[in-house]
C-alpha atoms as a PDB file:
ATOM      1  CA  UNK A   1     -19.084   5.778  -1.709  1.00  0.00           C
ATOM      2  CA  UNK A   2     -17.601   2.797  -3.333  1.00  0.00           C
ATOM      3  CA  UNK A   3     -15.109   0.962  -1.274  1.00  0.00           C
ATOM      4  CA  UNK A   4     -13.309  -0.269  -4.476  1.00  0.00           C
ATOM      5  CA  UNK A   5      -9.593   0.816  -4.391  1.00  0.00           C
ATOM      6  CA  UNK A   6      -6.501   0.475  -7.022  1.00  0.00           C
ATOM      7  CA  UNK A   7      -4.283  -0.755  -4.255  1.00  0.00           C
ATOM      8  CA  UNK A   8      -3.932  -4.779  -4.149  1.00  0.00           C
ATOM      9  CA  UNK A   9      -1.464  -6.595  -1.025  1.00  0.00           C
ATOM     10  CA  UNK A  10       1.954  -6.971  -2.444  1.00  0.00           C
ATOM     11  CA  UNK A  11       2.041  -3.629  -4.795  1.00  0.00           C
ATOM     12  CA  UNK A  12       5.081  -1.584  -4.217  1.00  0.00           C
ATOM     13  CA  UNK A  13       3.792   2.022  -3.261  1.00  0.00           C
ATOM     14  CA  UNK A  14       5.211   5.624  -2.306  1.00  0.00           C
ATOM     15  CA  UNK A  15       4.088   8.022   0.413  1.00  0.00           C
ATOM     16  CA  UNK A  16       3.054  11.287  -1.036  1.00  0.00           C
ATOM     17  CA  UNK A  17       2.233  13.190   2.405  1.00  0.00           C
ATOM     18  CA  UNK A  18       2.906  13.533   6.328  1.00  0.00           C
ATOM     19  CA  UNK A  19       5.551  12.442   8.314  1.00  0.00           C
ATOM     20  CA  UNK A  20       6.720   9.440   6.151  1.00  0.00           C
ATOM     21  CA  UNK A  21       6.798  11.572   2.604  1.00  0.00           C
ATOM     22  CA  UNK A  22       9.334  10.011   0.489  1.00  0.00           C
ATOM     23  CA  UNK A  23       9.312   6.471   1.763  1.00  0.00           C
ATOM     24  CA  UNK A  24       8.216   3.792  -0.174  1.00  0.00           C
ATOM     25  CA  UNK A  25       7.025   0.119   0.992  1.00  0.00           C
ATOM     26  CA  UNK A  26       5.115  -2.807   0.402  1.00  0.00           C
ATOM     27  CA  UNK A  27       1.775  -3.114   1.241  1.00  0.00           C
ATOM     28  CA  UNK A  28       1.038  -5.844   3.735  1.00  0.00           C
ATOM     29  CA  UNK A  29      -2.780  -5.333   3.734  1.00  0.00           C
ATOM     30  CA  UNK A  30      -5.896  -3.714   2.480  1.00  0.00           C
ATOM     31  CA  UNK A  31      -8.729  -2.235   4.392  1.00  0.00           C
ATOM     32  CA  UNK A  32     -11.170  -1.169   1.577  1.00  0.00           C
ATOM     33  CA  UNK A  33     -13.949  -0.116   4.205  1.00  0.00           C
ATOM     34  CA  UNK A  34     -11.888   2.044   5.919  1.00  0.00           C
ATOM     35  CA  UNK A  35     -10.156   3.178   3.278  1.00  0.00           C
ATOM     36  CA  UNK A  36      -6.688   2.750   4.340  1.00  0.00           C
ATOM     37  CA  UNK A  37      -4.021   0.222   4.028  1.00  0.00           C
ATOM     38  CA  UNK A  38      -0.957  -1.085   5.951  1.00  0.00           C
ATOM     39  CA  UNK A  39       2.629  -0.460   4.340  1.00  0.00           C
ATOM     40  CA  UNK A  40       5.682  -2.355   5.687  1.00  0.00           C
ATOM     41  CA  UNK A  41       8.422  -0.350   7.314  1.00  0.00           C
ATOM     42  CA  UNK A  42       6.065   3.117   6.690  1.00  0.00           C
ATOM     43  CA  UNK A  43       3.961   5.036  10.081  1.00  0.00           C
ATOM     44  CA  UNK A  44       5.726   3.060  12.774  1.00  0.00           C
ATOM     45  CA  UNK A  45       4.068   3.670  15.883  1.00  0.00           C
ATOM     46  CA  UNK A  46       5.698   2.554  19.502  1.00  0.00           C
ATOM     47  CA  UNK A  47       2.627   0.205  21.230  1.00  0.00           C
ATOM     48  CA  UNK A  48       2.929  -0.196  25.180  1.00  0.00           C
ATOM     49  CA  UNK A  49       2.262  -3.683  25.382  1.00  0.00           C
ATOM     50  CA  UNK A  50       2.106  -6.578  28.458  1.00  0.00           C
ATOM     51  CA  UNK A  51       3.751  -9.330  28.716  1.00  0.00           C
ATOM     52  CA  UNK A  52       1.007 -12.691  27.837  1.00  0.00           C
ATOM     53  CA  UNK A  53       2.019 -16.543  27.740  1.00  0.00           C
ATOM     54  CA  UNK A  54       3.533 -16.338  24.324  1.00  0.00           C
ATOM     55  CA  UNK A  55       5.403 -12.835  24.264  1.00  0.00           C
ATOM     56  CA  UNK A  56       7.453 -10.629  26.119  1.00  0.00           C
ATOM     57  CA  UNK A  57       6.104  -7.217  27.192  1.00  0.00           C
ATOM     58  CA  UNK A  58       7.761  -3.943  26.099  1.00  0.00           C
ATOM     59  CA  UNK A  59       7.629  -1.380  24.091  1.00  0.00           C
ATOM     60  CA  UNK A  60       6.734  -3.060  20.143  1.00  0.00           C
ATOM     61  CA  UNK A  61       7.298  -0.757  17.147  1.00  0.00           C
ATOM     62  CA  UNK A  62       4.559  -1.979  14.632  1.00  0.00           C
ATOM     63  CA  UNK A  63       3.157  -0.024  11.676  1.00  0.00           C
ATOM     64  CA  UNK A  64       0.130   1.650  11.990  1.00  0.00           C
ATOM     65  CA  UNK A  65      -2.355   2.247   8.437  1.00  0.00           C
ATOM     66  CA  UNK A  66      -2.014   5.299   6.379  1.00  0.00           C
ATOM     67  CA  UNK A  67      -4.807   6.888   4.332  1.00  0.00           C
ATOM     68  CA  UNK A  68      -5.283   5.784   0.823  1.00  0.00           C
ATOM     69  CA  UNK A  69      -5.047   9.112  -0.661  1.00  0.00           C
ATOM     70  CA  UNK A  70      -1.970   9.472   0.874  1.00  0.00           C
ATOM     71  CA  UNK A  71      -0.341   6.663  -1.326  1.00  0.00           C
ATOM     72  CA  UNK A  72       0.927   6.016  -5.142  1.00  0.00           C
ATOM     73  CA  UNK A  73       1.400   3.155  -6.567  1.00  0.00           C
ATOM     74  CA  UNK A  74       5.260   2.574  -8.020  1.00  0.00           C
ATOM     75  CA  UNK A  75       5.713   2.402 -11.707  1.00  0.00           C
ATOM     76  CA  UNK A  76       7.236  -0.921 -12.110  1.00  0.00           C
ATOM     77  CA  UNK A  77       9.399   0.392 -15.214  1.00  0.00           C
ATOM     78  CA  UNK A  78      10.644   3.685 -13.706  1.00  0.00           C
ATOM     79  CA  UNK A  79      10.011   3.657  -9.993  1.00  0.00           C
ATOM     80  CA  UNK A  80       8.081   6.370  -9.756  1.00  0.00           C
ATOM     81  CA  UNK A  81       4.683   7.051  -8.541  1.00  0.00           C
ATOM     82  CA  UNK A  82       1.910   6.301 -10.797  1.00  0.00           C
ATOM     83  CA  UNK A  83      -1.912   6.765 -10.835  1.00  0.00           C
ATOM     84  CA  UNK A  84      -3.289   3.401 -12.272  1.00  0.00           C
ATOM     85  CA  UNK A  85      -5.978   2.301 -14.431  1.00  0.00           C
ATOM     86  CA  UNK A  86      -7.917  -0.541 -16.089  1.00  0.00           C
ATOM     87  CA  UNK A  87      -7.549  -2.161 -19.241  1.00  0.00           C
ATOM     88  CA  UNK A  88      -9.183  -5.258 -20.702  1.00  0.00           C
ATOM     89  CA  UNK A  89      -7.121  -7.906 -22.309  1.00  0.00           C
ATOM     90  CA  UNK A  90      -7.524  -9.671 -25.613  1.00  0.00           C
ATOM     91  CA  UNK A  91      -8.333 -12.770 -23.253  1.00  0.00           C
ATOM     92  CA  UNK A  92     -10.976 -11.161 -21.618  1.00  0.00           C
ATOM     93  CA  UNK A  93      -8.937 -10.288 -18.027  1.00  0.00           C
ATOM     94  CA  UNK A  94      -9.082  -7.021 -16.864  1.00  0.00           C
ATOM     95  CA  UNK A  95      -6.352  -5.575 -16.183  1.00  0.00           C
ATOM     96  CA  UNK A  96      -4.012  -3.196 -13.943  1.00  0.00           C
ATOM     97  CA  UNK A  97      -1.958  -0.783 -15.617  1.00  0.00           C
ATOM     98  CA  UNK A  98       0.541   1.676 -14.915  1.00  0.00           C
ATOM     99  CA  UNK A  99      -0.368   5.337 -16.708  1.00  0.00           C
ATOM    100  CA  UNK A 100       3.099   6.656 -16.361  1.00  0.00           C
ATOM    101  CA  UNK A 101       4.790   3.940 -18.592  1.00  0.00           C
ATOM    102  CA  UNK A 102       1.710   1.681 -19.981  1.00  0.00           C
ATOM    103  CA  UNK A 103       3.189  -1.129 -18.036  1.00  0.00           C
ATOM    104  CA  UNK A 104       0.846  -3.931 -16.195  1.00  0.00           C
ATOM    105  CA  UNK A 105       0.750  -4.156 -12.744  1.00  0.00           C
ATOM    106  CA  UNK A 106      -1.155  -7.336 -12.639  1.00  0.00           C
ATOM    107  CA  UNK A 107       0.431 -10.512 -13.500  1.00  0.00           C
END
C-alpha cells in the first residue's frame, strides 16, 4: 500500500465519522505511514500528565490523530467537503484541485 495521501499540513478539512462528525479543523500534521493525521481543535483526548522542570502537571487536553478515511478536504469556494485530485499545469506543476468546484488547493 502506498503511503501517498491528498491531505497536506495547513488544508482546512471536515470530519465525516465518529464522535467529532461535523467539525471541521486545520490540520496540524501528517502521518503518511500510519495513515492518519492530526486536526486542531478535533479528537481531544484528556492526558494524565506529571509535573517535569518546565511544566506543570495536570490533566492536558491535547488532540489525539484521526484516521484518514475519516476526513474531507474543504472546498475552498463553497466550504464543503471535497474529494481532491491532480491536475498538471501549463507550467509543468502538478497540481491540487478541488472536484466539487474545480478550484486549486495548492498555491
Amino acid at each position: 500500500m502506498t503511503n501517498k495521501l491528498r491531505v497536506k499540513k495547513g488544508d482546512k478539512v471536515a470530519v465525516l465519522t465518529g464522535r467529532d462528525k461535523g467539525k471541521s479543523g486545520e490540520v496540524l500534521r501528517v502521518m503518511p505511514t500510519e495513515r492518519r493525521v492530526l486536526v486542531a481543535g478535533v479528537n481531544m483526548v484528556k492526558r494524565h500528565t506529571r509535573p517535569s522542570q518546565t511544566e506543570a502537571g495536570g490533566i492536558i487536553e491535547k488532540e489525539a490523530s484521526i484516521h484518514v478515511s475519516n476526513i474531507a478536504v474543504m472546498d475552498p469556494k463553497e466550504n464543503k467537503a471535497t474529494r481532491v485530485g491532480y491536475r498538471t499545469m501549463d507550467d509543468g506543476r502538478k497540481v491540487r484541485f478541488a472536484k466539487r468546484s474545480g478550484e486549486i488547493l495548492d498555491q
